[in-house]
N, C-alpha and C. Protein backbone atom coordinates (compact mmCIF):
# COMPACT_ATOMS: atom_id res chain seq x y z
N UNK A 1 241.48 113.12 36.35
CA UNK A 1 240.33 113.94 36.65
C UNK A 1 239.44 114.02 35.41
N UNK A 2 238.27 113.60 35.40
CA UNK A 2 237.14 113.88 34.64
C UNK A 2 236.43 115.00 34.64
N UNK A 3 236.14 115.64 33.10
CA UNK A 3 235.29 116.95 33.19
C UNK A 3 234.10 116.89 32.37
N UNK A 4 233.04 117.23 32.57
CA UNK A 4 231.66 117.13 31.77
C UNK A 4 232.05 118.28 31.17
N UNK A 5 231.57 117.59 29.48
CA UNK A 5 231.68 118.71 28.39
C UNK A 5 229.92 118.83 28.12
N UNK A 6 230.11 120.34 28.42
CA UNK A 6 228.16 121.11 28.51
C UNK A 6 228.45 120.55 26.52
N UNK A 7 227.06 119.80 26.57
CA UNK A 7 226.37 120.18 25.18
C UNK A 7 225.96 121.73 24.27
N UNK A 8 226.48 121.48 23.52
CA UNK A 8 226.50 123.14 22.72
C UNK A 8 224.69 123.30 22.81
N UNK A 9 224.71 124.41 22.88
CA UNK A 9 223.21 124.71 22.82
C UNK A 9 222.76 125.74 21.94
N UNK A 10 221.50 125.25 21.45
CA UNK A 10 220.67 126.11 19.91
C UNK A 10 221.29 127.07 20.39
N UNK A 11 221.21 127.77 19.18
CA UNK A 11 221.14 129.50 18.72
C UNK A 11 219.88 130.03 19.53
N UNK A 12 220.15 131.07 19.82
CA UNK A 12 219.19 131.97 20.14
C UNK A 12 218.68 133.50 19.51
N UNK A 13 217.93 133.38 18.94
CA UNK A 13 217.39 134.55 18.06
C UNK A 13 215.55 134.88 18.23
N UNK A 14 215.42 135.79 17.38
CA UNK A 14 214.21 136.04 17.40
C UNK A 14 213.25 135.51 16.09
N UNK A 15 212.33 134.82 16.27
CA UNK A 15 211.76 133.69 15.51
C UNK A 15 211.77 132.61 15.77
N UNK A 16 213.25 131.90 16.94
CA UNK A 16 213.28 130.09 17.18
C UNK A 16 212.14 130.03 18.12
N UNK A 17 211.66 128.83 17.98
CA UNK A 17 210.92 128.46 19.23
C UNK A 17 211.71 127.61 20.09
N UNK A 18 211.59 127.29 21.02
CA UNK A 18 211.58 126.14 22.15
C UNK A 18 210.34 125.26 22.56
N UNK A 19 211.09 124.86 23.71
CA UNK A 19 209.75 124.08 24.48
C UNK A 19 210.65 123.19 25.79
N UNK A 20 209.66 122.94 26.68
CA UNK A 20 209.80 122.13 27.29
C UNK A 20 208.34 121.22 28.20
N UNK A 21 208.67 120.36 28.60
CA UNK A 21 207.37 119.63 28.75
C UNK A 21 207.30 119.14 30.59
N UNK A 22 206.59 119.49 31.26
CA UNK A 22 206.70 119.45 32.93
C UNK A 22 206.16 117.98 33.16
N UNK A 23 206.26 117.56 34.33
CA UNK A 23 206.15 116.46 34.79
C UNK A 23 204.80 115.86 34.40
N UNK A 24 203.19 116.79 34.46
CA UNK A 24 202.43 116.61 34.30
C UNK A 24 201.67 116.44 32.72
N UNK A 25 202.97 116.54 31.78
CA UNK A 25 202.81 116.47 30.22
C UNK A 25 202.26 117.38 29.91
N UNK A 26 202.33 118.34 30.21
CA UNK A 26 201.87 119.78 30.55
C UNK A 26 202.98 120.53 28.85
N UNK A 27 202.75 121.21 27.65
CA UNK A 27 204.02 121.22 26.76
C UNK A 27 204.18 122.90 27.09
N UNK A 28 205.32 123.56 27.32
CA UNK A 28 205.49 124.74 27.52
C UNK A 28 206.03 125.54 26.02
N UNK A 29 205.31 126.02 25.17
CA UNK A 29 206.37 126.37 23.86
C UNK A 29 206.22 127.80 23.95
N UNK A 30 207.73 127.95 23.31
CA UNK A 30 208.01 129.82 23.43
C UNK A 30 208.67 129.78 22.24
N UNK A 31 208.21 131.49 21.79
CA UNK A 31 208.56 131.79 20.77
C UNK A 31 209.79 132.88 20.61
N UNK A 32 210.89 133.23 21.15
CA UNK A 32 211.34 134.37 20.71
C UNK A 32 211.26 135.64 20.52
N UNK A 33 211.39 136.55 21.05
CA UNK A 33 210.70 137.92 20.35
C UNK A 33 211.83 138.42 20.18
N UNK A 34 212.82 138.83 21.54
CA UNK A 34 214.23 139.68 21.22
C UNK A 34 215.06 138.73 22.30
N UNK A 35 216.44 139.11 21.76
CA UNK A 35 217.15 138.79 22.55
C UNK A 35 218.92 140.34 22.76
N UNK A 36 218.94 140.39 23.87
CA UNK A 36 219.65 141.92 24.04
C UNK A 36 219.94 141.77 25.40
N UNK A 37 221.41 142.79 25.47
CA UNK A 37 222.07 143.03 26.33
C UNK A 37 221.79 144.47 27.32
N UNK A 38 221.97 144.10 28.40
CA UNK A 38 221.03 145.01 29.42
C UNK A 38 222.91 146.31 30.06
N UNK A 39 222.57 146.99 30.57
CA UNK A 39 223.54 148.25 30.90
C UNK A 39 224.46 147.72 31.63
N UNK A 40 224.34 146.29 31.95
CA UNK A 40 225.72 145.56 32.19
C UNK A 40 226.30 144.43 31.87
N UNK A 41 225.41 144.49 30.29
CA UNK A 41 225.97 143.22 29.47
C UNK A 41 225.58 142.24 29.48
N UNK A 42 224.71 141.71 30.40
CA UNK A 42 224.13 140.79 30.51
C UNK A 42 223.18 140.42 29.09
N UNK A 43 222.96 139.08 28.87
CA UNK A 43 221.94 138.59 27.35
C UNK A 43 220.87 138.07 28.04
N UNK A 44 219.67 138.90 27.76
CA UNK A 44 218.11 138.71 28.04
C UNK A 44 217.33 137.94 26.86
N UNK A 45 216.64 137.81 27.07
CA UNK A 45 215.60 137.05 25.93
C UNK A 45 214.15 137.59 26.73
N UNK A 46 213.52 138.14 25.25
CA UNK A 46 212.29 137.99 25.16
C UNK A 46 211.48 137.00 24.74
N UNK A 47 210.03 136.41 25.41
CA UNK A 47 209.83 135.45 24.65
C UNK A 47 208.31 135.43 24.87
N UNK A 48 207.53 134.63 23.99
CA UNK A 48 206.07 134.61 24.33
C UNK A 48 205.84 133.11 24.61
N UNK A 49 205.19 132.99 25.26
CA UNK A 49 204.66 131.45 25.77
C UNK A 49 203.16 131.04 25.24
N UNK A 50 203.35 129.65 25.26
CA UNK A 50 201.71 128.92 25.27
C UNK A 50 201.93 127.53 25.88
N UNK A 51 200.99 127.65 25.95
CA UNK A 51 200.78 125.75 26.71
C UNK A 51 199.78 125.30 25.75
N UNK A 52 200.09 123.83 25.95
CA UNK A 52 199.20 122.56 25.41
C UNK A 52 199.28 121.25 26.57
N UNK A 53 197.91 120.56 25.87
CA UNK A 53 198.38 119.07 26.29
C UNK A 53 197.60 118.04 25.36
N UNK A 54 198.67 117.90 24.45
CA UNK A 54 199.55 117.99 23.65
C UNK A 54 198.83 119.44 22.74
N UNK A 55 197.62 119.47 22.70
CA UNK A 55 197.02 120.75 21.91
C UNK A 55 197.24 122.09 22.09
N UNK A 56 196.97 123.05 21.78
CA UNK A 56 197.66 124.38 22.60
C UNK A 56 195.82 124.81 23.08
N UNK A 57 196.71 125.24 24.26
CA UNK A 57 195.72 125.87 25.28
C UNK A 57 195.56 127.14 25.11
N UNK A 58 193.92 128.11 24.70
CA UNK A 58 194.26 129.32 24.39
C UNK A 58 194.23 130.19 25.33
N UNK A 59 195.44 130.49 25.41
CA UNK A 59 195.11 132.00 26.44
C UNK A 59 195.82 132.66 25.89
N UNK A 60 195.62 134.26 26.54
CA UNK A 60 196.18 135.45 26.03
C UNK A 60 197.87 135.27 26.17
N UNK A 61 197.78 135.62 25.13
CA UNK A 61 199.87 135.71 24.97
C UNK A 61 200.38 136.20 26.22
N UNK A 62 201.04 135.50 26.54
CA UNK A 62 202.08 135.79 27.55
C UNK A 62 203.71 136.41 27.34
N UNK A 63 204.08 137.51 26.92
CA UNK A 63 205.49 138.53 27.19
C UNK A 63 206.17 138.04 28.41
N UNK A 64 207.55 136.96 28.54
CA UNK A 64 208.19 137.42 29.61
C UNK A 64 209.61 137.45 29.30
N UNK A 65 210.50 137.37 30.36
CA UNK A 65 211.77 137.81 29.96
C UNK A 65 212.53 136.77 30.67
N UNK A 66 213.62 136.45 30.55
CA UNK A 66 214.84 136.00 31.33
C UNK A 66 216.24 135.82 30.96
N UNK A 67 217.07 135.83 31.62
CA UNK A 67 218.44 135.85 31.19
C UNK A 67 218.70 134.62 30.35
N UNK A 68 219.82 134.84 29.17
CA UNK A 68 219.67 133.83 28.19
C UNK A 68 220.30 132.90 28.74
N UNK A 69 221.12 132.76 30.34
CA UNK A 69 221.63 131.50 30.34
C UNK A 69 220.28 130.94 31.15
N UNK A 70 219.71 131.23 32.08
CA UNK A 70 218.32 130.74 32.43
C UNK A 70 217.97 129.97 31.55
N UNK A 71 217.37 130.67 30.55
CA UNK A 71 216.63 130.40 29.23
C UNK A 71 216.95 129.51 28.59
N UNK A 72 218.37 129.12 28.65
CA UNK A 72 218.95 127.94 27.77
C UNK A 72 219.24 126.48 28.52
N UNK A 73 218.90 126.86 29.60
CA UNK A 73 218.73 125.93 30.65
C UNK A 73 217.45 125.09 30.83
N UNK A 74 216.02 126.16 30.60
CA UNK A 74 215.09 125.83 30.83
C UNK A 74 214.38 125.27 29.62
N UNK A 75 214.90 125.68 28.28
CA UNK A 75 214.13 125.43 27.38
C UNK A 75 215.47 124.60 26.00
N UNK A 76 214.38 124.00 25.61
CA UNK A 76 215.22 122.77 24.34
C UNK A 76 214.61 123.17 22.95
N UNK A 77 215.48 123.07 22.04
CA UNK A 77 214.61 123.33 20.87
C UNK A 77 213.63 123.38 20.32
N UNK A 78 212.57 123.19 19.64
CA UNK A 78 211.34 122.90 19.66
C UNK A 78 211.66 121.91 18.00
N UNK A 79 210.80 120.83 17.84
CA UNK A 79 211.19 120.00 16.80
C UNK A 79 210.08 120.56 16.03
N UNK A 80 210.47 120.86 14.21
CA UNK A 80 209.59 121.51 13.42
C UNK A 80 208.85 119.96 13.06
């Protein structure tokens, strides 16, 4: 029997960025704000977003939230 070993995944703190990039080359980058456990333990992440293509697109900061396994699902490191 064969088992897929999950790739370890970044740290999560406040300051990393991410990113990820949609079909349309569309670049999604987030920044971190908090990351914390909710009244049943669960690990949330705060984070702020921007878009580019490849440039960043300005709009007003975006605040959202999601659970950190979501989050680590949806988003990949961001390369400095």
């Amino acid at each position: 029997m064969f088992f897929k070993r999950k790739q370890p995944k970044a740290p999560v703190h406040p300051g990393t960025r991410f990113r990820r990039t949609h079909s349309s080359n569309l670049v999604e980058t987030v920044e971190v704000l908090d990351v914390y456990r909710d009244y049943r333990g669960i690990q949330h992440v705060r984070f702020e977003v921007s878009f580019g293509w490849p440039r960043p697109l300005y709009v007003a900061a975006q605040s959202r939230l999601l659970c950190l396994e979501e989050f680590t699902s949806r988003y990949s490191p961001a390369m400095h």
